[in-house]
N, C-alpha and C. Protein backbone atom coordinates (compact mmCIF):
# COMPACT_ATOMS: atom_id res chain seq x y z
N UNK A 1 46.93 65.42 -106.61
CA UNK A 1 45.93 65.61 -105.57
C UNK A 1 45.40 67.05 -105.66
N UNK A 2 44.14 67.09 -105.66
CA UNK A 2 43.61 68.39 -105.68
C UNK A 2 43.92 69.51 -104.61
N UNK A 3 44.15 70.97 -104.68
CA UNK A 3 44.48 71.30 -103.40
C UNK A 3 43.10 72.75 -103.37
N UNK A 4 43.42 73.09 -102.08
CA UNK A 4 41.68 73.77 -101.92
C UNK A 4 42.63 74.89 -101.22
N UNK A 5 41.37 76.47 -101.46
CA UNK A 5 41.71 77.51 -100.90
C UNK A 5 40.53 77.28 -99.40
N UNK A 6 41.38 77.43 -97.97
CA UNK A 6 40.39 77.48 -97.31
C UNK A 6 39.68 78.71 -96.79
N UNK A 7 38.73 78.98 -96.25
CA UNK A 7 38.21 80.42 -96.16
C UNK A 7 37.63 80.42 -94.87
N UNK A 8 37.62 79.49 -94.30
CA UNK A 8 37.55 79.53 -92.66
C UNK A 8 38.54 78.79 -92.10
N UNK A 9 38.88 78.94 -90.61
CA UNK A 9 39.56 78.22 -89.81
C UNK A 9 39.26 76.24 -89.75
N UNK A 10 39.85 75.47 -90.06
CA UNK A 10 39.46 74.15 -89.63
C UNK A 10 40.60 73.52 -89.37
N UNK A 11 39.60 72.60 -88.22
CA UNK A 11 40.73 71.56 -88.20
C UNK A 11 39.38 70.21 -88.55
N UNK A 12 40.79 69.22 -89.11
CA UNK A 12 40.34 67.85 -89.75
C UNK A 12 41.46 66.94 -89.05
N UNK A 13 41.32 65.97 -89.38
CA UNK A 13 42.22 64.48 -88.86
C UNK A 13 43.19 64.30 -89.56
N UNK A 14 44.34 63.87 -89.24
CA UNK A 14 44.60 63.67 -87.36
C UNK A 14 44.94 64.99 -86.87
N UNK A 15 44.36 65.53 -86.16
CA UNK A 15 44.64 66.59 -85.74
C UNK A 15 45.59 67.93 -86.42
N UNK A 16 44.79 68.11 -87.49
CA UNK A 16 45.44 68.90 -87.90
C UNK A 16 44.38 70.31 -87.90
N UNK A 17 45.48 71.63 -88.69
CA UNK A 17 44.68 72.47 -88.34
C UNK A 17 44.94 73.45 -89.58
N UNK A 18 43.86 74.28 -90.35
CA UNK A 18 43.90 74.95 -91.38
C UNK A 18 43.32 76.38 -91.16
N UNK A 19 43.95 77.47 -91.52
CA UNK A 19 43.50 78.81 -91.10
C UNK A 19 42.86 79.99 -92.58
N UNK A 20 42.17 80.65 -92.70
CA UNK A 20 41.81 81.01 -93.69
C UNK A 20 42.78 81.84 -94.30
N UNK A 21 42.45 81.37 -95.98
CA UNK A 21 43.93 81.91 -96.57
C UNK A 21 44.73 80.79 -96.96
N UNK A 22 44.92 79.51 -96.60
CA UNK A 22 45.83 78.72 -96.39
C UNK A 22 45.12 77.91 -97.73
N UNK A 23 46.49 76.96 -98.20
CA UNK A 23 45.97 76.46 -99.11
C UNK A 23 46.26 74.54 -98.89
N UNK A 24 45.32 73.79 -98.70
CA UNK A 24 45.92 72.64 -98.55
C UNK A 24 45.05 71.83 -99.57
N UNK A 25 46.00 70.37 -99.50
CA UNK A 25 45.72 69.16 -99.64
C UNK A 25 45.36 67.59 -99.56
N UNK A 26 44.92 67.96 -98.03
CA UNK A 26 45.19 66.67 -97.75
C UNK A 26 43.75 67.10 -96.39
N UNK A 27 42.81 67.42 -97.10
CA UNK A 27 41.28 67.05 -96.51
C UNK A 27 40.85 65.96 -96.49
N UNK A 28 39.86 65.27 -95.33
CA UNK A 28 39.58 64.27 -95.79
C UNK A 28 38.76 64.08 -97.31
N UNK A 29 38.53 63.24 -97.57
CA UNK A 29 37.86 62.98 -98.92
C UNK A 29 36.34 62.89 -98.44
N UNK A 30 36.00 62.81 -97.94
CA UNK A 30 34.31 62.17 -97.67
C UNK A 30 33.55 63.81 -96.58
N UNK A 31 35.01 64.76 -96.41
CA UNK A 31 34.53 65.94 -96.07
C UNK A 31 34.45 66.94 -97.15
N UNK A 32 35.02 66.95 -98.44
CA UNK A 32 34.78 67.62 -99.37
C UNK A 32 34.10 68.66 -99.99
N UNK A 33 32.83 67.65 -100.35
CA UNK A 33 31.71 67.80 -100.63
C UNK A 33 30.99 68.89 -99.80
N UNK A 34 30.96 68.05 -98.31
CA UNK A 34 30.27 69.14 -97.86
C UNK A 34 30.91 70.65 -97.37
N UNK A 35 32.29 70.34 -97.17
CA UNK A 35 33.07 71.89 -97.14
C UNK A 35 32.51 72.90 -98.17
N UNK A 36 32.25 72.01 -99.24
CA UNK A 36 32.86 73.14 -100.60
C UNK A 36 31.35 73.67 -100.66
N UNK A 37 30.17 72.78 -100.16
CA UNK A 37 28.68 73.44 -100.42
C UNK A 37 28.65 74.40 -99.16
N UNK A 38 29.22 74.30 -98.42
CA UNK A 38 29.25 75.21 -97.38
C UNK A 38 30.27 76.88 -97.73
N UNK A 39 30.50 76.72 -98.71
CA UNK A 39 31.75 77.79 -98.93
C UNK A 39 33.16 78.05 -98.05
N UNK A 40 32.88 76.32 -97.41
CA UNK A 40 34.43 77.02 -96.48
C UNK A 40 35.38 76.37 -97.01
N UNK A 41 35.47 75.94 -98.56
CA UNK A 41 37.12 75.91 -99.42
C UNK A 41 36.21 75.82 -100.57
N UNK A 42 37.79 76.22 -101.68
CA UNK A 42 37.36 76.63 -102.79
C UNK A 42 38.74 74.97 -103.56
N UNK A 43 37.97 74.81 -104.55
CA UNK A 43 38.96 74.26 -105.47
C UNK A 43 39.68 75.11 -106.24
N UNK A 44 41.31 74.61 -105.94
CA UNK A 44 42.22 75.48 -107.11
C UNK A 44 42.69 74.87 -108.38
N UNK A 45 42.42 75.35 -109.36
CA UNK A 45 43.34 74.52 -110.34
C UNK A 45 44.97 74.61 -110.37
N UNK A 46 45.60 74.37 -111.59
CA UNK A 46 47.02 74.05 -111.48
C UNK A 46 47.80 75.55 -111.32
N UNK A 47 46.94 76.50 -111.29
CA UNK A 47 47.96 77.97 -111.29
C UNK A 47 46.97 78.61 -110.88
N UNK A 48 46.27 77.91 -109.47
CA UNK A 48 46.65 78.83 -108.10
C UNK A 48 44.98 79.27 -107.84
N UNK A 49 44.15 79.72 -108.96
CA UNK A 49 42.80 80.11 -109.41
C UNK A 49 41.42 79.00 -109.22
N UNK A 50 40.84 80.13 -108.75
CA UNK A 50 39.27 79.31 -108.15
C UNK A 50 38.96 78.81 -109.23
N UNK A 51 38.32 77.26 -108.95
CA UNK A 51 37.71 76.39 -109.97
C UNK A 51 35.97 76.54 -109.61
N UNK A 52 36.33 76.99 -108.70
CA UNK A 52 34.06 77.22 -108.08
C UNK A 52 33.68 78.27 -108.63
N UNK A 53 32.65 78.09 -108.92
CA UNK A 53 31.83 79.49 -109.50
C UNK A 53 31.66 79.97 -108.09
N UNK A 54 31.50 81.86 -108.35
CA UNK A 54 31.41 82.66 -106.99
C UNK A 54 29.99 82.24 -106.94
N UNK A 55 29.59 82.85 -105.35
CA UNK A 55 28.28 82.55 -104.85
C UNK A 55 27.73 84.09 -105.04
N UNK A 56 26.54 84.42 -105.89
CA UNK A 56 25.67 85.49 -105.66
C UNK A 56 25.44 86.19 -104.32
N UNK A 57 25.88 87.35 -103.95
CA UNK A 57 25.32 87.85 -103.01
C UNK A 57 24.30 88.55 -103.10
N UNK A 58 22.61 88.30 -103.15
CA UNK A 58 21.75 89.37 -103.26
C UNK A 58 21.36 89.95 -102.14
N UNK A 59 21.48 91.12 -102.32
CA UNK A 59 20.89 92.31 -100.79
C UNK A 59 19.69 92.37 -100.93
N UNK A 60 19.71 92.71 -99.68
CA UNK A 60 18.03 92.44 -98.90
C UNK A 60 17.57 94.18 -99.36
N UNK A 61 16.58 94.46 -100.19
CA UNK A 61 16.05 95.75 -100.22
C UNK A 61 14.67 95.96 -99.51
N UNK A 62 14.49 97.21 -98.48
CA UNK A 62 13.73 97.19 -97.63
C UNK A 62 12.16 97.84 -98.62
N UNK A 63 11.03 97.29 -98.82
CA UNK A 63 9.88 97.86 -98.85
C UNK A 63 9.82 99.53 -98.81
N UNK A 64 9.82 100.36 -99.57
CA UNK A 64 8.85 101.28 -99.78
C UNK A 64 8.42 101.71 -98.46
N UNK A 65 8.23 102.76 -97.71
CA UNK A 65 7.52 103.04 -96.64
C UNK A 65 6.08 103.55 -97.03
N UNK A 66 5.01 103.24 -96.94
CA UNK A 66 3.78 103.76 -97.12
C UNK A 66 3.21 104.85 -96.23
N UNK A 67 3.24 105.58 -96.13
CA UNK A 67 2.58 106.73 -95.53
C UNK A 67 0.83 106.70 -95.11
N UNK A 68 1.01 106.96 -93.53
CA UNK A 68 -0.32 106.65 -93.23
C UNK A 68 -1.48 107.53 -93.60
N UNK A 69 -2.61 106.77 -93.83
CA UNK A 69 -3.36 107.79 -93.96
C UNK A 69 -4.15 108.24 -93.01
N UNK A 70 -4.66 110.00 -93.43
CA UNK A 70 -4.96 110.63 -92.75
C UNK A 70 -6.78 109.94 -92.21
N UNK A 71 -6.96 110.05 -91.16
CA UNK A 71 -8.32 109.42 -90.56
C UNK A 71 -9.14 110.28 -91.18
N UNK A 72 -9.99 110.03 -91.63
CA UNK A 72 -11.71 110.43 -91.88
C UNK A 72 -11.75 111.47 -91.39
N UNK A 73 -12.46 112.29 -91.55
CA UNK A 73 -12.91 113.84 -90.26
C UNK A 73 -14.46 112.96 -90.73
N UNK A 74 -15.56 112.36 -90.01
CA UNK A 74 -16.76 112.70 -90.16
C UNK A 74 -17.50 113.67 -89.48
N UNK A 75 -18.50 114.28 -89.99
CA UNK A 75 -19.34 115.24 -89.73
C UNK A 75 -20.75 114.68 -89.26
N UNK A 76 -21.12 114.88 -87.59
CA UNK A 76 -22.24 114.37 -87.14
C UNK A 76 -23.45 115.61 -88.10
N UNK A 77 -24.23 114.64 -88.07
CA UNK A 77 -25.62 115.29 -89.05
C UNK A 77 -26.07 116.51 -88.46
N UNK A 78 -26.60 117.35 -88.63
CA UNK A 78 -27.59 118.85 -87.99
C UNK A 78 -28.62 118.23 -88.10
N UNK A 79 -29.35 118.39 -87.17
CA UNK A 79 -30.09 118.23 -86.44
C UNK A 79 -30.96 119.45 -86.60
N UNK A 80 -32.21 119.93 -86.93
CA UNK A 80 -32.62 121.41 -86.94
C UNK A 80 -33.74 120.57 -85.54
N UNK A 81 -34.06 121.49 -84.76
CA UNK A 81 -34.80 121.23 -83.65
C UNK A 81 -36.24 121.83 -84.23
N UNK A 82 -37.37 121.25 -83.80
CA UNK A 82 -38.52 121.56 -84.37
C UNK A 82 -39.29 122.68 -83.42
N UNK A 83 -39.78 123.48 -83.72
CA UNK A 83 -40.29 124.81 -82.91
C UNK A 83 -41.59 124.57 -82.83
């Protein structure tokens, strides 16, 4: 029987209960699947070691700050007044 590393707290049927860290065997079968796409157990092989590939963590890198630009100065026209 396959046994799984779990990495969150669960409980499954019949009332049982699994804490992270813990290593069991006796999940349901038809919860599996979706545990393991969820990352909350890992498959172990026969000496103890993750059978899942790790999950990529990519960090969020923030944008560049752009610097505002400076407003226009316009220059109202001269005006020469006529004599």
């Amino acid at each position: 029987m396959p046994k799984y590393l779990v990495k969150v707290g669960l409980n499954y049927p019949p009332d049982r209960r699994a804490e992270a860290g813990d290593v069991v065997e006796d999940l349901p079968s038809k919860s599996i699947k979706w545990l393991r796409d969820q990352g909350c157990i890992e498959l172990l092989d026969a000496n103890g070691k993750s059978v899942d590939e790790p999950v990529e963590v990519v960090e969020e890198v923030a944008a560049p700050e752009v610097p505002a630009e400076e407003p226009a100065v316009v220059e109202a026209p001269v005006v020469e007044e006529e004599k």
